[in-house]
Protein backbone atom coordinates (compact mmCIF):
# COMPACT_ATOMS: atom_id res chain seq x y z
CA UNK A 1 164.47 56.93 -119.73
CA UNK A 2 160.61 55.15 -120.65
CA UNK A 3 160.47 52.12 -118.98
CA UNK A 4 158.21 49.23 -120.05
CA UNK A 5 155.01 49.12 -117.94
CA UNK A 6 155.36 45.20 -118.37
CA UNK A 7 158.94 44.97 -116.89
CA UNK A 8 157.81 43.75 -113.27
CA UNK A 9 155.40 41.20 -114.09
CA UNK A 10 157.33 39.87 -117.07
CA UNK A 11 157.42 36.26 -117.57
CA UNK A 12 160.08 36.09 -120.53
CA UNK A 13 162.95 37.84 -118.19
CA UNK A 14 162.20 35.88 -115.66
CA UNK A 15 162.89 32.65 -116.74
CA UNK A 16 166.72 33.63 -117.34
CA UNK A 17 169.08 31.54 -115.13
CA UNK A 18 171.54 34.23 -116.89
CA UNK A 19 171.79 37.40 -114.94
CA UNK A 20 173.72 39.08 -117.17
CA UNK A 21 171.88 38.05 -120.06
CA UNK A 22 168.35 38.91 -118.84
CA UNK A 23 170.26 42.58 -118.04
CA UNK A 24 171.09 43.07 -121.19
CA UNK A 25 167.53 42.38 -123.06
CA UNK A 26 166.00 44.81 -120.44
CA UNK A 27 168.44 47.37 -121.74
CA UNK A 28 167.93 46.27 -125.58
CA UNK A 29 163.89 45.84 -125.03
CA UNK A 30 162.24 47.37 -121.91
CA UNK A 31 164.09 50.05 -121.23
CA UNK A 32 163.77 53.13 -124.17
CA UNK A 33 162.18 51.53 -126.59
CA UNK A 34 159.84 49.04 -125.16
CA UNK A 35 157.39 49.54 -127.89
CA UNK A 36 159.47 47.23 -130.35
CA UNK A 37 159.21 44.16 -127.81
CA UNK A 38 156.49 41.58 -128.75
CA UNK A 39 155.20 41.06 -125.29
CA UNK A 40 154.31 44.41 -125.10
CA UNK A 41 152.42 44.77 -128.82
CA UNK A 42 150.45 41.73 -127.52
CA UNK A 43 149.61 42.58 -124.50
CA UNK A 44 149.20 46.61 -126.20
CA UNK A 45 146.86 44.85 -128.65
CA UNK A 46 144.57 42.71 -125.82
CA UNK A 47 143.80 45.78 -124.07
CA UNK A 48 142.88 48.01 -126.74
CA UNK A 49 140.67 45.17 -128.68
CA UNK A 50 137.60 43.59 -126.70
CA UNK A 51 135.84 42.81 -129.21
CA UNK A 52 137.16 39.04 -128.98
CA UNK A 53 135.74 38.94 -125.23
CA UNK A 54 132.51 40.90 -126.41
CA UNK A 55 131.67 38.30 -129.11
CA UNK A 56 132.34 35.71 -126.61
CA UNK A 57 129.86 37.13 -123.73
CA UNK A 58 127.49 37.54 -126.34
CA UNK A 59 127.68 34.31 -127.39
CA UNK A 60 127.39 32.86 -123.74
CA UNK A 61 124.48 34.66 -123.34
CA UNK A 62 122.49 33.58 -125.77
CA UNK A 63 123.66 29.93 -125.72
CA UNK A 64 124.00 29.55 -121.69
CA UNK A 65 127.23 28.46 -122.11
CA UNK A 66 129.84 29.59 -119.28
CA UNK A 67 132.50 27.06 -120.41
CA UNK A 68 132.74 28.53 -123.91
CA UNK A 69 136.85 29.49 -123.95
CA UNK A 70 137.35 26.35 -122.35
CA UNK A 71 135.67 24.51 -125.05
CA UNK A 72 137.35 26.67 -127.47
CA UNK A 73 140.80 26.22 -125.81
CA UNK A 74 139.83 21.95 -126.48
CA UNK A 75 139.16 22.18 -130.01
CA UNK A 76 142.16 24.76 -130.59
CA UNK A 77 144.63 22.06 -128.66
CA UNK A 78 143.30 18.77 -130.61
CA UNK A 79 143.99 20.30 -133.78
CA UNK A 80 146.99 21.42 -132.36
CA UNK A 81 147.78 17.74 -131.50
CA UNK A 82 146.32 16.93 -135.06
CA UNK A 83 148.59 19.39 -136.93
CA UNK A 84 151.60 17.88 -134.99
CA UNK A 85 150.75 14.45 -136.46
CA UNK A 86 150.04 15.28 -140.19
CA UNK A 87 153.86 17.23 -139.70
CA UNK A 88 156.10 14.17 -138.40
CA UNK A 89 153.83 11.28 -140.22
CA UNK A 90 154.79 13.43 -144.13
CA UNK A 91 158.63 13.86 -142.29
CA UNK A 92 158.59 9.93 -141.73
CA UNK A 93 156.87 9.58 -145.46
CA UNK A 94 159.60 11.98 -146.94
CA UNK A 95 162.12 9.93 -145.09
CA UNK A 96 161.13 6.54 -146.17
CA UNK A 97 161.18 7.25 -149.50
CA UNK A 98 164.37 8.82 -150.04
CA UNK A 99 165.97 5.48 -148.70
């Protein structure tokens, strides 16, 4: 039986305060047919594809900048936070009005 390269480092199963539970999704997902699990397509994807951290070394090369993911990680995370807002502030309008 294939077994899921991922299995021993995987953070998902680990998190499982149910034994029984987290057996059972290693039998439906990392055992056999780990190639329908998500976890695994990602991480399948982020080693095949560097062109992401190519483009970014590039781009820290020309501009000097070592901190660019961390900058990126910012912006991505305030409009995040920004998203978040817009969501529950139309929720409270949509609310209000159907009083």
């Amino acid at each position: 039986m294939k077994e899921c390269p991922n299995l021993e480092n995987c953070k998902f199963l680990k998190n499982f305060s149910n034994q029984k539970c987290a057996e059972a999704l290693i039998m439906l997902y990392c055992k056999d047919d780990y190639e329908k699990c998500a976890r695994y397509k990602i991480k399948a994807e982020c080693k095949s594809s560097d062109g992401l951290r190519k483009i970014i070394r590039w781009f820290e090369k020309i501009t000097g900048e070592k901190l660019f993911l961390k900058k990126l990680k910012a912006v991505i995370h305030i409009f995040t936070v920004f998203y978040y807002f817009i969501f529950i502030y139309i929720h409270f309008l949509l609310f209000i009005y159907s009083l």
